[in-house]
N, C-alpha and C. Protein backbone atom coordinates (compact mmCIF):
# COMPACT_ATOMS: atom_id res chain seq x y z
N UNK A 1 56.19 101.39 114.92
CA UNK A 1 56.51 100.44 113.89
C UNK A 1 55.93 99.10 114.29
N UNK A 2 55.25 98.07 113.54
CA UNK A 2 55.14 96.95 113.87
C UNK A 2 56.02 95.90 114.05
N UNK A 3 55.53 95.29 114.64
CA UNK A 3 56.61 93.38 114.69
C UNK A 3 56.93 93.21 113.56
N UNK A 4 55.98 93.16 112.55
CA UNK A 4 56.52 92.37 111.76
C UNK A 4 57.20 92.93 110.47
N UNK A 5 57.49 94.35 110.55
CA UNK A 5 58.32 95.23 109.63
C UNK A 5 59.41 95.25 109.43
N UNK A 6 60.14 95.53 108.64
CA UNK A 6 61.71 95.31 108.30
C UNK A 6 61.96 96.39 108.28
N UNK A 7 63.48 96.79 109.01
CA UNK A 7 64.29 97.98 109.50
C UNK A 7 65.69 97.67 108.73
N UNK A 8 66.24 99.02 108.45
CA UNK A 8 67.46 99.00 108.08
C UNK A 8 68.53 98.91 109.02
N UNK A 9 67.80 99.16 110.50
CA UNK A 9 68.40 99.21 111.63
C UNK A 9 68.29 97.61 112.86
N UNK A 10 69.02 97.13 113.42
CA UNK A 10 68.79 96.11 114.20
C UNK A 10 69.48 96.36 115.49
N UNK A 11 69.23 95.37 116.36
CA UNK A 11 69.80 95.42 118.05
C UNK A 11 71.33 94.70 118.80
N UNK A 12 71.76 95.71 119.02
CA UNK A 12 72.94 94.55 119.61
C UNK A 12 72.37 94.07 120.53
N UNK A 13 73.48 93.39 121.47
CA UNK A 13 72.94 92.68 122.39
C UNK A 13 73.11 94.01 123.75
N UNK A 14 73.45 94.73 123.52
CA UNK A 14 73.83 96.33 124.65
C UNK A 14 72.25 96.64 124.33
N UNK A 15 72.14 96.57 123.29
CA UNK A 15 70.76 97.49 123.45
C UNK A 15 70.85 98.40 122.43
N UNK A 16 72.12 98.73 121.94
CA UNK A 16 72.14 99.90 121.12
C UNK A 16 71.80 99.56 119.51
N UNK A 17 71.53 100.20 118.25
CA UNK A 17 71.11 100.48 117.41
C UNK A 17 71.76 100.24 116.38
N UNK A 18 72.24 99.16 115.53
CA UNK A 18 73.60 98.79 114.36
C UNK A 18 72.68 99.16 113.38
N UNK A 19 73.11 99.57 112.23
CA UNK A 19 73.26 99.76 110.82
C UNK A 19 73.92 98.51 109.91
N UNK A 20 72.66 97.54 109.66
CA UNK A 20 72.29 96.42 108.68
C UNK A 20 73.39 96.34 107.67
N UNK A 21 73.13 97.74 107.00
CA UNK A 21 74.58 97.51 105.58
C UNK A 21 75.36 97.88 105.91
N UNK A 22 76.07 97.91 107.13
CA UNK A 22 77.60 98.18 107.35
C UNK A 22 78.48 96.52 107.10
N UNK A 23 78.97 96.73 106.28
CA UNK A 23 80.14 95.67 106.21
C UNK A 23 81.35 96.26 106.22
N UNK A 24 82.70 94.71 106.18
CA UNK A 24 83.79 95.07 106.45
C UNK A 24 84.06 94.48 104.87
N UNK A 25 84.87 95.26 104.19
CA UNK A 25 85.72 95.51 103.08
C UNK A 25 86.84 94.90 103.33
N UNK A 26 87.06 93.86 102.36
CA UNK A 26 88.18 92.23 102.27
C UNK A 26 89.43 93.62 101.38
N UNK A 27 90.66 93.50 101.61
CA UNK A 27 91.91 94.40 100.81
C UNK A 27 91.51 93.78 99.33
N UNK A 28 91.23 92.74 98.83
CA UNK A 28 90.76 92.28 97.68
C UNK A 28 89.56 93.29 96.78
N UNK A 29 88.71 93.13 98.13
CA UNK A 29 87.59 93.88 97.29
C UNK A 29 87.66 95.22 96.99
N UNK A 30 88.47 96.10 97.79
CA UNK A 30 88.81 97.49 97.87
C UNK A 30 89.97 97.33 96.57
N UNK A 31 91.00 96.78 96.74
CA UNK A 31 91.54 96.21 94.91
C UNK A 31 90.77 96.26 93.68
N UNK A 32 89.63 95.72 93.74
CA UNK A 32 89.17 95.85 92.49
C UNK A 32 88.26 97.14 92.11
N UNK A 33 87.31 97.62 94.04
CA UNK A 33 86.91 98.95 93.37
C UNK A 33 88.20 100.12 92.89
N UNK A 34 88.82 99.99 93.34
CA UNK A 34 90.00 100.88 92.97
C UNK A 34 90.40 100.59 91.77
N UNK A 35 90.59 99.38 91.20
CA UNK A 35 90.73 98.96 89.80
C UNK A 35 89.63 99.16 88.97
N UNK A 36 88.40 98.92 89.36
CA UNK A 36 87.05 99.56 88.10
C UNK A 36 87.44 100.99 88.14
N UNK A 37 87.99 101.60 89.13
CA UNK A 37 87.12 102.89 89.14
C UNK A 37 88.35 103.64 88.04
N UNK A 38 89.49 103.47 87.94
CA UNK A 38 91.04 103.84 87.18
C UNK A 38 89.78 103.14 85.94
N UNK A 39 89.46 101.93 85.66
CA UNK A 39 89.25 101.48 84.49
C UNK A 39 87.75 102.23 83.77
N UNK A 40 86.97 103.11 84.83
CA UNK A 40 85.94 104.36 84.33
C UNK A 40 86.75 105.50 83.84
N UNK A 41 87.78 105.83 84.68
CA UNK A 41 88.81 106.87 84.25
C UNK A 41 88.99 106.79 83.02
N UNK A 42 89.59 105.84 82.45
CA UNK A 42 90.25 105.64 81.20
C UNK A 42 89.56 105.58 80.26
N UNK A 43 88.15 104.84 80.27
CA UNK A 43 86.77 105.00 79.15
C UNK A 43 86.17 105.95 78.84
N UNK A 44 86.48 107.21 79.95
CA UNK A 44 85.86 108.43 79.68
C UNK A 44 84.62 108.65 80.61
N UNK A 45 84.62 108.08 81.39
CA UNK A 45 83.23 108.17 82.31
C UNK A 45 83.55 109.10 83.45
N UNK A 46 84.79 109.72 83.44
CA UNK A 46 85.07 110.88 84.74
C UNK A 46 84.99 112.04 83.82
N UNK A 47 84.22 113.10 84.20
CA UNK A 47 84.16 114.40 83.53
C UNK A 47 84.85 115.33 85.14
N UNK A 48 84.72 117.05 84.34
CA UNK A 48 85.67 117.68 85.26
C UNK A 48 84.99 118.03 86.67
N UNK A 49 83.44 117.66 86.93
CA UNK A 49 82.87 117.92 88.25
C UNK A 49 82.65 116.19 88.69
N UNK A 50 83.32 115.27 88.40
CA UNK A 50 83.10 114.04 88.95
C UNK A 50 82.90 112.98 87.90
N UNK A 51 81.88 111.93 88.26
CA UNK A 51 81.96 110.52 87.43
C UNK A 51 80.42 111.10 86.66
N UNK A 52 80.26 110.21 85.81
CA UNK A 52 79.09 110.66 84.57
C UNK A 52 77.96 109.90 85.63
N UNK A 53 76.59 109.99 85.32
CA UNK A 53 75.16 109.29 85.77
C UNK A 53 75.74 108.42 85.13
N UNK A 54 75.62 106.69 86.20
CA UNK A 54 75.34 106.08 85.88
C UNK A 54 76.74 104.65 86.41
N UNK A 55 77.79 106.09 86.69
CA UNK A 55 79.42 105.08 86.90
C UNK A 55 78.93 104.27 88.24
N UNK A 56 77.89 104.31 89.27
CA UNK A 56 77.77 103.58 90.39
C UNK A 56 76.96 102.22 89.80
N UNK A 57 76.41 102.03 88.62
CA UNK A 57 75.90 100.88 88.53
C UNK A 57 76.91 100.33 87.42
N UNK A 58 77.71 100.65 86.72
CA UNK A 58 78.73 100.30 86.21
C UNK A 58 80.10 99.48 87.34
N UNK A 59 80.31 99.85 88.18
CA UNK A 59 81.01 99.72 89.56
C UNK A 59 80.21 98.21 89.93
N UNK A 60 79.13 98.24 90.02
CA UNK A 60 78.31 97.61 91.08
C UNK A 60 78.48 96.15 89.88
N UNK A 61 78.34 96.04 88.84
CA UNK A 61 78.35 95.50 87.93
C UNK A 61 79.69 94.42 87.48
N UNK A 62 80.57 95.55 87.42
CA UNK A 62 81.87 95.27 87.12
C UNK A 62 82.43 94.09 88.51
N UNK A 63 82.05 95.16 90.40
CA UNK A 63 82.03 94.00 91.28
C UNK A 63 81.52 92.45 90.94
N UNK A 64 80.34 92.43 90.55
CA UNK A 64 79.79 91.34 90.25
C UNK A 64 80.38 90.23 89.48
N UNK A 65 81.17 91.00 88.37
CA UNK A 65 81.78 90.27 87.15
C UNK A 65 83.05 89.90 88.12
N UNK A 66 84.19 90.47 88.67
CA UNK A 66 85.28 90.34 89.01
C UNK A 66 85.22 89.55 90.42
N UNK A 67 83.86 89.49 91.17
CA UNK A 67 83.95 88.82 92.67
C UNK A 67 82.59 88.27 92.48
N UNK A 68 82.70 87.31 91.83
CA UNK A 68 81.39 86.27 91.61
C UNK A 68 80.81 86.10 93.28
N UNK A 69 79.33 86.11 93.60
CA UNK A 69 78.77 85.90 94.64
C UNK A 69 78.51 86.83 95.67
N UNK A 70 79.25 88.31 95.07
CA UNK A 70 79.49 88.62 95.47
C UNK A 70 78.17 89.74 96.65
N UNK A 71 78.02 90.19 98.13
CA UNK A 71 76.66 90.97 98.33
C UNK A 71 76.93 92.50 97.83
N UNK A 72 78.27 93.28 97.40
CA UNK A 72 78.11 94.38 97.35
C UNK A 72 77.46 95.19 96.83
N UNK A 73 76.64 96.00 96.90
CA UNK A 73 75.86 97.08 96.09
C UNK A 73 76.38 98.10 96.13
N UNK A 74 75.98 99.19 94.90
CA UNK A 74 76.17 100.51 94.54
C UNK A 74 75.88 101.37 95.83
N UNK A 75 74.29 101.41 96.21
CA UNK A 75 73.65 102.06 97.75
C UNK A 75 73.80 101.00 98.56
N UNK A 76 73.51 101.32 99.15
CA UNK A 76 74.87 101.79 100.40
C UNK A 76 76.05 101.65 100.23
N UNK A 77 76.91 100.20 100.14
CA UNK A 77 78.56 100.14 99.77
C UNK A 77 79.03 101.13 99.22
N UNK A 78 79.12 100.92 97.65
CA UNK A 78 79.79 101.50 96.91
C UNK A 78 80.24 103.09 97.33
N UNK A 79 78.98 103.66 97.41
CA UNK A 79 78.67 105.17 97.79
C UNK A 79 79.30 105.20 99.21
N UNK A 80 79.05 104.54 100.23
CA UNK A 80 79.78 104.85 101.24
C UNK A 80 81.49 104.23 101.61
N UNK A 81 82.05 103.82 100.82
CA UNK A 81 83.69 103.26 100.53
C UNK A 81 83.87 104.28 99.99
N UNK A 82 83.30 105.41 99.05
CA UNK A 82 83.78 106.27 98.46
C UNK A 82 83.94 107.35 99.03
N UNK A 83 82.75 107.96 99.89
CA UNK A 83 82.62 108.52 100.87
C UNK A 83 83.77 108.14 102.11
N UNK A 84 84.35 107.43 102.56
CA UNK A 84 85.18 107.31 103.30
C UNK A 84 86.70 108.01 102.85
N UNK A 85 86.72 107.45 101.48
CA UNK A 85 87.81 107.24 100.87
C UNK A 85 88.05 108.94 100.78
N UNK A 86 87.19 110.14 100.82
CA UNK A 86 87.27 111.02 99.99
C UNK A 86 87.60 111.83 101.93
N UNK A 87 86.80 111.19 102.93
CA UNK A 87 87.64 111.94 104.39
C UNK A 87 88.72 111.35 103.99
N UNK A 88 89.10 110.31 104.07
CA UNK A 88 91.04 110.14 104.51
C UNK A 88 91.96 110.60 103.62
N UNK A 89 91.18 111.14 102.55
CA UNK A 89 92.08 111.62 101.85
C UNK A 89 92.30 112.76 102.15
N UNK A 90 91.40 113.50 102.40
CA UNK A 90 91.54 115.13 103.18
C UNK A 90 92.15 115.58 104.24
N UNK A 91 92.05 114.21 105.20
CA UNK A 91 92.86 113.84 106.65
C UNK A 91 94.70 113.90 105.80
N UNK A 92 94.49 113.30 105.11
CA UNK A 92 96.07 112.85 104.91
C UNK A 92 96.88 114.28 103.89
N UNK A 93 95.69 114.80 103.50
CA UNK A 93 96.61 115.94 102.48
C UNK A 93 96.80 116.78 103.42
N UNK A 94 95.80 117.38 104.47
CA UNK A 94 95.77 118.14 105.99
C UNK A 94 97.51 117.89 106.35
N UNK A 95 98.00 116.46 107.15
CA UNK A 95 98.56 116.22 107.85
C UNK A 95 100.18 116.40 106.75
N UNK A 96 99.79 116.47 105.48
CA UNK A 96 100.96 116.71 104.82
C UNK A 96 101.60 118.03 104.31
N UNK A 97 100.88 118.64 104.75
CA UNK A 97 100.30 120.07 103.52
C UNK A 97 100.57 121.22 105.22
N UNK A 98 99.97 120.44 107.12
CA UNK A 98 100.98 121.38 107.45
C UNK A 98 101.25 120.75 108.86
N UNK A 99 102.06 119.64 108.50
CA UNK A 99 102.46 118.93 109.43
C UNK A 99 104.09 118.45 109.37
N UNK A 100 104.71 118.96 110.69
CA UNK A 100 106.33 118.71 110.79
C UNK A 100 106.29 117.59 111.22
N UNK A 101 107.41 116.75 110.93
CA UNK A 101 107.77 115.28 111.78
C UNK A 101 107.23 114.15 110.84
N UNK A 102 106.52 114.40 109.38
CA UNK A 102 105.93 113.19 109.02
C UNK A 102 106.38 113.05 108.17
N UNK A 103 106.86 111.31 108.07
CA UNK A 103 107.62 110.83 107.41
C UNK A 103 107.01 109.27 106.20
N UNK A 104 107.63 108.97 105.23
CA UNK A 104 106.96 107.59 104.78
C UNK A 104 108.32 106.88 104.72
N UNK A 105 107.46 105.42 105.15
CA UNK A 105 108.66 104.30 104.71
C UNK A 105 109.06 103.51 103.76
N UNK A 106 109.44 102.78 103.31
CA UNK A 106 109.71 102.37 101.93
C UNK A 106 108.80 101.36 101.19
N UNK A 107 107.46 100.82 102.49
CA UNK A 107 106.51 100.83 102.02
C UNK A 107 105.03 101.59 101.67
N UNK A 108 105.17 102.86 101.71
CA UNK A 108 104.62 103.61 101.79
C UNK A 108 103.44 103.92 103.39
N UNK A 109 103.71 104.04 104.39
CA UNK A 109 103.18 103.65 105.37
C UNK A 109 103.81 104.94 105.85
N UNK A 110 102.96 105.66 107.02
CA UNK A 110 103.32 106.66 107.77
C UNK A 110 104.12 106.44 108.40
N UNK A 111 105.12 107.65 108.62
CA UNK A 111 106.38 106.86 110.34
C UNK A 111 106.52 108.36 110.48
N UNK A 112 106.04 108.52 112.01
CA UNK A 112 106.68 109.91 112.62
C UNK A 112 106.19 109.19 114.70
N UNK A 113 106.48 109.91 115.37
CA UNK A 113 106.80 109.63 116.87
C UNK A 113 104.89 109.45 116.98
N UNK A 114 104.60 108.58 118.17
CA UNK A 114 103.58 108.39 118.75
C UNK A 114 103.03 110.11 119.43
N UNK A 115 103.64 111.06 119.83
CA UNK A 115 103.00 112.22 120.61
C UNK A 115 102.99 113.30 119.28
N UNK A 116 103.51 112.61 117.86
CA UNK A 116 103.30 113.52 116.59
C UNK A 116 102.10 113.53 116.06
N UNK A 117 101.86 111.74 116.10
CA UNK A 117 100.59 111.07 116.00
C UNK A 117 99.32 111.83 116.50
N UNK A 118 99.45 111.43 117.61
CA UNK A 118 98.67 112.07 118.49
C UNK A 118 98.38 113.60 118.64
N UNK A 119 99.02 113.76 118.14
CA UNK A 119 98.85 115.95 117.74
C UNK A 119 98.17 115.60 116.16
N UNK A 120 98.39 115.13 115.76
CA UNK A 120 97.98 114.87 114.29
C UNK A 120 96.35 114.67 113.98
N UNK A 121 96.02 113.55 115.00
CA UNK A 121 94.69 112.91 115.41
C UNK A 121 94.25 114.04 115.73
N UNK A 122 94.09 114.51 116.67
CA UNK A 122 93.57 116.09 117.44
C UNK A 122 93.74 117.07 116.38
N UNK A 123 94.88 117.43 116.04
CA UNK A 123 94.34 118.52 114.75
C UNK A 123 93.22 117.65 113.86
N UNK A 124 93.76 117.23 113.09
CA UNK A 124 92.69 116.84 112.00
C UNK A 124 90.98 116.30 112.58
N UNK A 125 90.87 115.78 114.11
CA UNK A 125 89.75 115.58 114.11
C UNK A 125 89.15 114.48 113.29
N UNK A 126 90.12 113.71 113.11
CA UNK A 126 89.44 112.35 111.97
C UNK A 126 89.36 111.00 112.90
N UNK A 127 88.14 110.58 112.73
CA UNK A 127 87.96 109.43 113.91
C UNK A 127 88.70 108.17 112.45
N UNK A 128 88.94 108.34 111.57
CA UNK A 128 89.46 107.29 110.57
C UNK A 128 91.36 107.17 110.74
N UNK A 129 91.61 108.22 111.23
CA UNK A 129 93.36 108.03 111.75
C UNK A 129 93.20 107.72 113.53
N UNK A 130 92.32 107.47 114.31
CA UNK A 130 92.62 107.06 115.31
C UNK A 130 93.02 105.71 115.67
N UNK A 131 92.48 105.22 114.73
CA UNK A 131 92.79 103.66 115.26
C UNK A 131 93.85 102.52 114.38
N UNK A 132 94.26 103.44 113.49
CA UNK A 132 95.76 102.98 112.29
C UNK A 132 96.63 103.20 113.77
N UNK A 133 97.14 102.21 113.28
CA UNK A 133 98.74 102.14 113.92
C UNK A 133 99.84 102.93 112.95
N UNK A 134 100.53 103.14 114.14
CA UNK A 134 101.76 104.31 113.40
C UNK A 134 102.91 103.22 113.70
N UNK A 135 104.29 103.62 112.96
CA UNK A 135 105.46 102.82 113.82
C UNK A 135 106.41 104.57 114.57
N UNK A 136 106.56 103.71 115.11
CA UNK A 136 107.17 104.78 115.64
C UNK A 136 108.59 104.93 115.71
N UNK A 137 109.60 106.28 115.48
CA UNK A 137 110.76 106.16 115.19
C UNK A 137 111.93 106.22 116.02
């Protein structure tokens, strides 16, 4: 590759290899994709194998309108918040569907013992429940 080419990839200071469009997601902004995406639901833009061509630039759009200034895009963001969203959800139906000891609290938040946790993490294999805090009972 040359000097003077542009990579999607850049250098930490270790040496190792970061990924450019990784950002961190404000609870705000995850609010409103969650709010466009109920508000595609309701217009008719979800059919029975998923969202119609076209709901990721509708999304990307709607961000724009609701978080003025905003950098998010459809590729990469959008697509990969969704992609996340669709492991933890699998992690969490897993851990409900055949898991003893787990409990919710009255804010909807997990509560079962730290060594339940931890059997939980190891079954499911999800690097996205390792680093949530549990309370413990």
């Amino acid at each position: 590759m040359e000097s003077g080419s542009s990579s999607s990839l850049g250098l930490k200071k270790n040496g190792k290899k970061t990924d450019r469009n990784r950002r961190a997601w404000t609870p705000i902004e995850e609010r409103v994709l969650v709010d466009l995406m109920k508000d595609l639901v309701t217009n008719g833009w979800k059919s029975e194998n998923g969202f119609k061509p076209g709901y990721l630039q509708k999304l990307e759009a709607g961000m724009m309108r609701m978080l003025p200034g905003t950098d998010i895009r459809a590729v990469p963001h959008i697509t990969s918040r969704i992609t996340m969203w669709k492991k933890f959800h699998g992690s969490l139906q897993t851990m409900l569907t055949s898991n003893s000891g787990i409990g919710f609290t009255a804010t909807h938040m997990i509560d079962c013992h730290n060594d339940t946790w931890a059997r939980i993490v190891k079954v499911t294999e999800c690097n996205l429940l390792k680093n949530m805090n549990q309370s413990s009972a």
